[in-house]
Protein backbone atom coordinates (compact mmCIF):
# COMPACT_ATOMS: atom_id res chain seq x y z
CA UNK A 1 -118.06 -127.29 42.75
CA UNK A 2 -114.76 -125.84 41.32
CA UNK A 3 -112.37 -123.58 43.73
CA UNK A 4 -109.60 -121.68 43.07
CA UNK A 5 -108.40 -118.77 44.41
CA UNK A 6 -108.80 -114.77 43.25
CA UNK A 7 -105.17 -113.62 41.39
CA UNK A 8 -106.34 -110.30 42.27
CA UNK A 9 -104.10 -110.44 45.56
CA UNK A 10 -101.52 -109.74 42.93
CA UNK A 11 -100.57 -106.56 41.31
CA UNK A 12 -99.61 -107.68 37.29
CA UNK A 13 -101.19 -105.29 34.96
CA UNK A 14 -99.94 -106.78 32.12
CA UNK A 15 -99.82 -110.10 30.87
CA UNK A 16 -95.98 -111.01 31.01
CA UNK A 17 -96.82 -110.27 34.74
CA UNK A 18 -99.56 -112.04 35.00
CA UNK A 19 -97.97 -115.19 34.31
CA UNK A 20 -94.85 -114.21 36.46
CA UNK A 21 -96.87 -113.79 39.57
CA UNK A 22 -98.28 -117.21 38.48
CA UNK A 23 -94.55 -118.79 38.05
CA UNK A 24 -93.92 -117.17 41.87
CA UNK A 25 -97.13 -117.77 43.78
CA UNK A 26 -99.44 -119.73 41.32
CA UNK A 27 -97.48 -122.94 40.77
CA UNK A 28 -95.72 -123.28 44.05
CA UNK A 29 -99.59 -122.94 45.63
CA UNK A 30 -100.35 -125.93 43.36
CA UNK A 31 -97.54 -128.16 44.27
CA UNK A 32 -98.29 -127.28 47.91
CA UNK A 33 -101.39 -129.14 47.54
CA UNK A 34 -101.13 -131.71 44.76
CA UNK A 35 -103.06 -132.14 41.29
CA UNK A 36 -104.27 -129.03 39.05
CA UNK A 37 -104.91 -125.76 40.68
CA UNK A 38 -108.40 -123.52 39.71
CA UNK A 39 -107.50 -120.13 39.27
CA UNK A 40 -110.26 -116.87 39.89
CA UNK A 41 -108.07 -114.84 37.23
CA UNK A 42 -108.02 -111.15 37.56
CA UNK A 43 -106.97 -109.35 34.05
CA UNK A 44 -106.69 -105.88 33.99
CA UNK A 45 -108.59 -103.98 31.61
CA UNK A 46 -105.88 -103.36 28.80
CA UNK A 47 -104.58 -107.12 29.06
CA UNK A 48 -108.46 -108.05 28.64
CA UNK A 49 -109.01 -106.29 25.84
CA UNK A 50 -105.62 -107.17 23.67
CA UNK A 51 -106.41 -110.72 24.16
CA UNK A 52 -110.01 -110.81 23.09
CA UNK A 53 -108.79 -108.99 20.50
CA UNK A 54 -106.42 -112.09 19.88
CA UNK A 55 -107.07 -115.20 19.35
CA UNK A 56 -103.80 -116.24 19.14
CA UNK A 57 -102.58 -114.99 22.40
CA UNK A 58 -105.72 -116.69 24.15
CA UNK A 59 -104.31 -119.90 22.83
CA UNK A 60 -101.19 -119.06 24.30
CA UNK A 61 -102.17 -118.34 27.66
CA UNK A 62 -104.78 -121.26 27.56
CA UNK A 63 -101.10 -123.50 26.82
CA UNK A 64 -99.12 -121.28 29.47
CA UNK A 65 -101.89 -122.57 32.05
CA UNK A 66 -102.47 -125.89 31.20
CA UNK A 67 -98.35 -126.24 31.20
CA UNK A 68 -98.27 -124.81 35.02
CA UNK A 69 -101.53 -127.24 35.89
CA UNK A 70 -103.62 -123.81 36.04
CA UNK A 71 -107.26 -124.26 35.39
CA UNK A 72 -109.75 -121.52 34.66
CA UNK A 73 -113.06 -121.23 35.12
CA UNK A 74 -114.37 -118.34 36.49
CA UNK A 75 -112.81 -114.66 36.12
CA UNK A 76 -112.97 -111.59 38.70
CA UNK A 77 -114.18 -108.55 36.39
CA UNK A 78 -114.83 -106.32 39.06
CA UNK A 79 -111.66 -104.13 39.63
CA UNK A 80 -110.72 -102.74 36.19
CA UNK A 81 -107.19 -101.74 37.00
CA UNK A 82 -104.94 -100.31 39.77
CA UNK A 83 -106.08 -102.73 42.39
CA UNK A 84 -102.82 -102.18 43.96
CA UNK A 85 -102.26 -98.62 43.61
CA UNK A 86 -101.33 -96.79 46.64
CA UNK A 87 -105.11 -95.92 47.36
CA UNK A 88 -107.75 -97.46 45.68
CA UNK A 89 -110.97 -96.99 47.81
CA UNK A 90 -114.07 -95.56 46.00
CA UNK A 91 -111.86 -95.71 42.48
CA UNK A 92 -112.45 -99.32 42.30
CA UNK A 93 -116.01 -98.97 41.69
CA UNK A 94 -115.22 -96.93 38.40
CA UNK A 95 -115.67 -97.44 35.64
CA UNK A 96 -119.65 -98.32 36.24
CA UNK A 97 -122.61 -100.15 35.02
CA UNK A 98 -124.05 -96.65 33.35
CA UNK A 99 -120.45 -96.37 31.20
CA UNK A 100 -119.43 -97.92 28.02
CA UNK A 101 -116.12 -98.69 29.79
CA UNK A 102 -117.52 -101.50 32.17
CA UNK A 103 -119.39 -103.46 29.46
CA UNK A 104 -116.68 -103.35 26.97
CA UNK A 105 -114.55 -104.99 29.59
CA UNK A 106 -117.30 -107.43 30.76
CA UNK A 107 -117.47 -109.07 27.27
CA UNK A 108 -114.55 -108.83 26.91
CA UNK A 109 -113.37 -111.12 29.95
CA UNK A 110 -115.91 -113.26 28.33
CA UNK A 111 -114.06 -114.03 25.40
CA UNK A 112 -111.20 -114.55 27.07
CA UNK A 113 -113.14 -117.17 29.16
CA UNK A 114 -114.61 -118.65 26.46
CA UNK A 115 -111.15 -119.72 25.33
CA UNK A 116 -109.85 -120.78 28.94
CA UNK A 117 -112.73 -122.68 29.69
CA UNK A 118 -112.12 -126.31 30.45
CA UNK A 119 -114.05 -128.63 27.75
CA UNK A 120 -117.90 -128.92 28.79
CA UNK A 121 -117.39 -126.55 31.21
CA UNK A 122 -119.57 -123.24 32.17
CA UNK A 123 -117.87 -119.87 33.29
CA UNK A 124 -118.30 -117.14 35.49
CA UNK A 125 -117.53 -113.40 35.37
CA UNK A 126 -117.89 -111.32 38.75
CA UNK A 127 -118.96 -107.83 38.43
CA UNK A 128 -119.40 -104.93 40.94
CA UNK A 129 -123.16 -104.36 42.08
CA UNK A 130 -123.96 -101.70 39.56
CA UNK A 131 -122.52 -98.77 41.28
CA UNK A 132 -121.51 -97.19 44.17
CA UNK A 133 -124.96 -95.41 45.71
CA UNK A 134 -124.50 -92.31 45.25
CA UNK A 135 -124.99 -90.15 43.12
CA UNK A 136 -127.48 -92.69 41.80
CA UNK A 137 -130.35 -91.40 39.34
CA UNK A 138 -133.51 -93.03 38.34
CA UNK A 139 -131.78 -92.34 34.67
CA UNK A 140 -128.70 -94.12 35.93
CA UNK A 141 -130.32 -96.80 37.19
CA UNK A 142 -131.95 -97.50 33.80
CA UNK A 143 -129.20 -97.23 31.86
CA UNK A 144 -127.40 -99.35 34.19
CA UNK A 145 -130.15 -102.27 33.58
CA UNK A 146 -130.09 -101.47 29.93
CA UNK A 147 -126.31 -102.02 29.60
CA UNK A 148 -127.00 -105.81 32.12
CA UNK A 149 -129.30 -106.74 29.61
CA UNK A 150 -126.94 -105.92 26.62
CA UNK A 151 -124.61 -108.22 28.65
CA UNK A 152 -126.87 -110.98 29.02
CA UNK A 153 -127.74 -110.38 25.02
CA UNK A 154 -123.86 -110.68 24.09
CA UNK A 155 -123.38 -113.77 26.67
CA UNK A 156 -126.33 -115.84 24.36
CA UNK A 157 -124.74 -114.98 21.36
CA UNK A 158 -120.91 -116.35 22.20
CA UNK A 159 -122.97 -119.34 23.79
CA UNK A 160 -124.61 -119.81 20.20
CA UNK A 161 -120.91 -119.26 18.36
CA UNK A 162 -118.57 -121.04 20.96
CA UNK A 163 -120.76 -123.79 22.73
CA UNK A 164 -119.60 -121.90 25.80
CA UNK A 165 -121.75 -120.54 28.64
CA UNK A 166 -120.24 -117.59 30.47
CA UNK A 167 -122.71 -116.51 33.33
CA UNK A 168 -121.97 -113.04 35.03
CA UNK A 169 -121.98 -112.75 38.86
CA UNK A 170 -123.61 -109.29 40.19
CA UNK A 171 -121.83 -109.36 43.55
CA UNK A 172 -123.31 -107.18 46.47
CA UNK A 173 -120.99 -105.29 48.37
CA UNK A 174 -121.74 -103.00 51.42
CA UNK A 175 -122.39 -98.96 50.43
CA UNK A 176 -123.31 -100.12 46.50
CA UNK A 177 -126.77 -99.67 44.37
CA UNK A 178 -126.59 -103.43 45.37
CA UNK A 179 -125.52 -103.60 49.49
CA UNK A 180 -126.69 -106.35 49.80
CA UNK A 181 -127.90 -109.77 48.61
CA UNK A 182 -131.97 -108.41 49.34
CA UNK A 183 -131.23 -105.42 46.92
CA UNK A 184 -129.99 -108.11 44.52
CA UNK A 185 -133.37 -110.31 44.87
CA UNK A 186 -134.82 -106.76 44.47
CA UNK A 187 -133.77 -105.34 41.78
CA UNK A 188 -132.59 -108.54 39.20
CA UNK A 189 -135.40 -110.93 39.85
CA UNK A 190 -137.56 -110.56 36.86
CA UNK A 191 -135.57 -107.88 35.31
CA UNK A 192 -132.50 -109.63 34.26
CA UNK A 193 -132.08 -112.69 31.63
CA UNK A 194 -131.49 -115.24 34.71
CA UNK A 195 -130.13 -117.77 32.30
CA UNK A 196 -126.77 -115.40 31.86
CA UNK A 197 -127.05 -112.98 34.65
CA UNK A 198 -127.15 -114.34 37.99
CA UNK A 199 -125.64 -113.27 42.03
CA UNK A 200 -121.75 -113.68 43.05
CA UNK A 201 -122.41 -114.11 47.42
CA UNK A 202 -119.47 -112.72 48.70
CA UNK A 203 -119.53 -113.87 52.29
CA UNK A 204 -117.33 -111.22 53.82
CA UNK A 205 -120.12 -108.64 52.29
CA UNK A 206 -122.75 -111.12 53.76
CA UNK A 207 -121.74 -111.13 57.21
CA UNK A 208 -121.01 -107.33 57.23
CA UNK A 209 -124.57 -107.20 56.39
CA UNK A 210 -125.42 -109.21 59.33
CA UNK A 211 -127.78 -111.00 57.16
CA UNK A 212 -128.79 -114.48 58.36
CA UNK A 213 -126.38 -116.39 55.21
CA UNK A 214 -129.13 -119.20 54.36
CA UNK A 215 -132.02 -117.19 54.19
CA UNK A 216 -130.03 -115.02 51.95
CA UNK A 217 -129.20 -118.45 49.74
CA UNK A 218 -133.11 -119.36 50.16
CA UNK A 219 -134.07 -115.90 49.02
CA UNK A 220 -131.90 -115.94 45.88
CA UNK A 221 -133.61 -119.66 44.56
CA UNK A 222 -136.85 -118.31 45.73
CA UNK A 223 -136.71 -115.47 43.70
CA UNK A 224 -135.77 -117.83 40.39
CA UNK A 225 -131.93 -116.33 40.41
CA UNK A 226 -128.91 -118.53 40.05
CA UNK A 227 -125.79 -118.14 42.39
CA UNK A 228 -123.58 -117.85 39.95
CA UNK A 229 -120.68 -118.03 41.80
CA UNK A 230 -119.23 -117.94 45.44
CA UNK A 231 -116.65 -115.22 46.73
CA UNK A 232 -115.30 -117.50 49.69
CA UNK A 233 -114.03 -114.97 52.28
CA UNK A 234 -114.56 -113.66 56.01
CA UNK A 235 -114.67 -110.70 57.54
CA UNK A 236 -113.36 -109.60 60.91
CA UNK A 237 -115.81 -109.30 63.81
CA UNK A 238 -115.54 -106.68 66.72
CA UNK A 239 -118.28 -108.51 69.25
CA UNK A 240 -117.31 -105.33 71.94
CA UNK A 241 -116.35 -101.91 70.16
CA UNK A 242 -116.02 -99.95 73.38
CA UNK A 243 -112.96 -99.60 72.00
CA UNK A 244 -112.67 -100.28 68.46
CA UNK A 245 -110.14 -97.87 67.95
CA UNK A 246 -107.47 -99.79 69.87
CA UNK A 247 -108.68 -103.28 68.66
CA UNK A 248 -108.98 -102.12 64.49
CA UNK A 249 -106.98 -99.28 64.70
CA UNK A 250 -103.87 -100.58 62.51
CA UNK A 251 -106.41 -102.27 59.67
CA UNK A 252 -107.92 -98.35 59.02
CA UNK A 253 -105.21 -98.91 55.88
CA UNK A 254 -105.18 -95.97 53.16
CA UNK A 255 -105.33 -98.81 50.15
CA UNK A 256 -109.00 -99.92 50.11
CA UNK A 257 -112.06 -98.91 51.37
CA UNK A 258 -113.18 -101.11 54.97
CA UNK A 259 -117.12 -100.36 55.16
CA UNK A 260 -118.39 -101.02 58.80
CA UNK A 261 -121.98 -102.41 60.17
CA UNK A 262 -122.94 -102.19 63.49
CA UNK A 263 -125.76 -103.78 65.23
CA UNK A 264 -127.06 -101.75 67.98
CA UNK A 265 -130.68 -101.62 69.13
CA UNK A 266 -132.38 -103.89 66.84
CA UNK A 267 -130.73 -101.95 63.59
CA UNK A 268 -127.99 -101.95 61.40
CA UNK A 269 -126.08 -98.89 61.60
CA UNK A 270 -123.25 -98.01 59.37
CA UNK A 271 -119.93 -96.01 57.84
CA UNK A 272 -118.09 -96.48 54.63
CA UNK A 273 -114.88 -96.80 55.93
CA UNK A 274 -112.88 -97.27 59.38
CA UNK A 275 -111.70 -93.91 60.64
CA UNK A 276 -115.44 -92.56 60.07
CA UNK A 277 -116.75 -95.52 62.26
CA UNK A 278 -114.54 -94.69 64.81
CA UNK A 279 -116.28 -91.33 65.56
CA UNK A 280 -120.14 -91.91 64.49
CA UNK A 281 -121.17 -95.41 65.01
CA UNK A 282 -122.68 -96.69 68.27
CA UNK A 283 -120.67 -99.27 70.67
CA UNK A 284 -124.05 -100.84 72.13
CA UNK A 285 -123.06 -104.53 69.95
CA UNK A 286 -121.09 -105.49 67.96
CA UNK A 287 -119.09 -104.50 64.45
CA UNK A 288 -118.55 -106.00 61.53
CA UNK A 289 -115.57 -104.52 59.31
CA UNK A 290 -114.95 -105.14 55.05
CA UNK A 291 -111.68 -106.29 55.60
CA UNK A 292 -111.06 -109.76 53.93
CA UNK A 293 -108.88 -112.13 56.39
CA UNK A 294 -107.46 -115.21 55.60
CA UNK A 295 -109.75 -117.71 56.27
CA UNK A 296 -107.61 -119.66 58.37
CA UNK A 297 -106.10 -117.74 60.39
CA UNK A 298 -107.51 -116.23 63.76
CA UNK A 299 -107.00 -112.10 63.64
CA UNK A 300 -105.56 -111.18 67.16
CA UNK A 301 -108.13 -110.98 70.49
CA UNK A 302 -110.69 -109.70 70.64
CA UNK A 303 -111.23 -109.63 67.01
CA UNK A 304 -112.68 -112.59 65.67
CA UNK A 305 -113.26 -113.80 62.08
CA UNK A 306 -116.45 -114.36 60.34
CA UNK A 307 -115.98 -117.69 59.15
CA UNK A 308 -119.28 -119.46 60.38
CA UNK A 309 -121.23 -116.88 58.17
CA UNK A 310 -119.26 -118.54 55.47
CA UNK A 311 -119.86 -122.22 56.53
CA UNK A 312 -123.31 -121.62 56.89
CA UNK A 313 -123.36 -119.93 53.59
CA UNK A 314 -121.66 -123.28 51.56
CA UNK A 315 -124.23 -125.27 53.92
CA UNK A 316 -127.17 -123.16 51.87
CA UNK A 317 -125.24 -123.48 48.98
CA UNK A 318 -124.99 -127.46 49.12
CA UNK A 319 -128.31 -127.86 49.92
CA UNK A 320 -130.49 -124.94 48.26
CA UNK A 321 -128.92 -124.39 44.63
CA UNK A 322 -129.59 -127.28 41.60
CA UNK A 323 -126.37 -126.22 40.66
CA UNK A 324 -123.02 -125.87 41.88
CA UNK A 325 -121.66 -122.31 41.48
CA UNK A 326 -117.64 -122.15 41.03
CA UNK A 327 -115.82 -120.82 44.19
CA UNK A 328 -113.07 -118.51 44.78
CA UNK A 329 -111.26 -117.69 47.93
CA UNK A 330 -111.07 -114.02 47.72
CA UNK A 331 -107.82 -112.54 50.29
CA UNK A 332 -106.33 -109.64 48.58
CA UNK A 333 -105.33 -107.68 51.43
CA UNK A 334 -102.50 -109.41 52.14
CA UNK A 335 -100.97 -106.67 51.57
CA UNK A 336 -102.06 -104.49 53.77
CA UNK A 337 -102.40 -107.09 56.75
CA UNK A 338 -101.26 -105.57 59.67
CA UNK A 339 -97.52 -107.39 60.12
CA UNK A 340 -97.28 -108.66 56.48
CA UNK A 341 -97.32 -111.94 55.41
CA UNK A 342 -93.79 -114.14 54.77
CA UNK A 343 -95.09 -116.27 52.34
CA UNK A 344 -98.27 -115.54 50.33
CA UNK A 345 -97.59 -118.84 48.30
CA UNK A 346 -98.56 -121.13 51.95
CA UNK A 347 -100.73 -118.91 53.28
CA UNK A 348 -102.81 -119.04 49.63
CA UNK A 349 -102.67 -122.67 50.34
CA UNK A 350 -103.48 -123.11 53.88
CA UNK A 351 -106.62 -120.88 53.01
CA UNK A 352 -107.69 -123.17 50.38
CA UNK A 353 -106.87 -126.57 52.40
CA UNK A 354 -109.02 -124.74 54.99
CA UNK A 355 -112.02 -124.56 52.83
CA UNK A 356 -111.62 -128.02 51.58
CA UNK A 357 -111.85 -129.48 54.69
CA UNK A 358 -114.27 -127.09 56.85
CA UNK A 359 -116.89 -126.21 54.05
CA UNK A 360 -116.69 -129.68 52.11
């Protein structure tokens, strides 16, 4: 099992900047904790496409990481640029599986991987759970498959021409096509080349589901797909929301969107972002909110993190899949934590010395 952590927490849209927020965060993160660091690299679209265009530059950047002790195995394909733009929310689903756009970029994060790829090493690419629901169209939905298995199709042939396997990640997230990982099981499971295209379990999206985690893991196996990779991550828990506004009321951020379940008689009930759940959803147990928190870090009473959803995830993981999938701690609201952070470098670290030794 390889982890690393998601460079999307940072905002470089260009590849100078990439490896500047790398020099600033990524190599004082690995000197925190001693030997090479794994890195869940986030390329924008533009800087994805010049360097599969390149092959040059990809042997540049493969030197610029191997000379910082960066290693690369797995890339995060699902936002496709401004991930740190003033407000993001529902844009960051855009382009989708139905558009040119989001294939083009798919493959070509996967030749970028192929190059960054450790020798004798497999690869990972997440991607967003086809769409957001709605509008959603039978027609969309087909042409959203069609374009997966053009993925899949491209995948086998730079397998055949590199020697590399890159394996994409459909990662469900709360309000998509995909919400969650029984939609995945759903609609992939026989439809999909499971050899190339497999499920990325985000466990902050998992326990907003209030899904039980390993019969989620079980279900996946079961159903002959591969966890492809693991989004480490938790989500912050609400166990009384009598009154939620005073308890979550400065993590309603404008950035990103903060889907909230509720589970209230027997059902999940739910709203696509924070200031909507604050007038519609029910107060009879308790809420889960899409917020990612660091994972080793309490939030404030009476919130509480998710973090056993994620143990009990790995736990599945360990025991349920032949294979280990790669693993990235994915905290990119940092941000837009209530209070700030002082330094992202240590608290990147402490998150990932917090995995080591809780979910290994």
């Amino acid at each position: 099992m390889t982890l690393s952590y998601c460079t999307n927490v940072h905002p470089a849209e260009d590849l100078p900047g990439v490896l500047a927020q790398l020099d600033r965060y990524g190599v004082p993160v690995r000197e925190r904790l001693g030997g090479e660091l794994g890195l869940g690299l986030w390329l924008s679209a533009p800087v994805a496409r010049a360097l599969a265009a390149d092959p040059l530059e990809r042997k540049r950047l493969r030197e610029a990481l191997d000379t910082r002790g960066l290693v690369v195995r797995t890339l995060n394909a699902f936002p496709y640029g401004g991930f740190h733009d003033e407000v993001v929310k529902h844009r960051v689903y855009r382009p989708d599986w139905t558009e040119a756009a989001r294939l083009d970029y798919t493959l070509d994060c996967a030749t970028v991987l192929a190059d960054l790829l450790p020798d004798g090493a497999a690869g990972s690419i997440s991607t967003l759970p086809l769409a957001w629901r709605e509008p959603w169209s039978d027609a969309e939905h087909g042409r959203a498959v069609a374009a997966l298995d053009d993925a899949a199709h491209a995948l086998r042939e730079l397998a055949r021409r590199t020697g590399r396997t890159v394996r994409l990640a459909v990662e469900p997230e709360p309000g998509c096509v995909i919400d969650t990982v029984a939609d995945a099981v759903r609609l992939l499971a026989g439809r999909v080349d499971a050899e190339h295209i497999g499920v990325c379990l985000d466990t902050c999206h998992l326990a907003v589901s209030f899904a039980d985690p390993a019969e989620a893991v079980r279900s996946i196996a079961a159903a002959g797909l591969r966890v492809v990779k693991v989004q480490a991550s938790a989500a912050l828990e609400l166990p009384d929301p009598t009154d939620a506004r005073a308890a979550l009321g400065e993590f309603a951020e404008p950035r990103y969107l903060h889907q909230v379940r509720a589970l209230a008689g027997g059902q999940v009930h739910r709203a696509d972002d924070l200031p909507e759940a604050f007038d519609r959803l029910p107060t009879g147990g308790p809420w889960r909110v899409h917020f990612h928190v660091p994972l080793h870090a309490a939030p404030p009473a009476p919130l509480r993190s998710t973090t056993d959803v994620l143990r009990r995830a790995m736990a599945a993981v360990d025991a349920t899949c032949a294979e280990p999938p790669d693993v990235e701690v994915e905290t990119y609201t940092w941000s837009v934590l209530p209070g700030g952070v002082d330094d992202l470098a240590e608290g990147i670290a402490a998150e990932l010395r917090w995995f080591s030794e809780v979910c290994r």
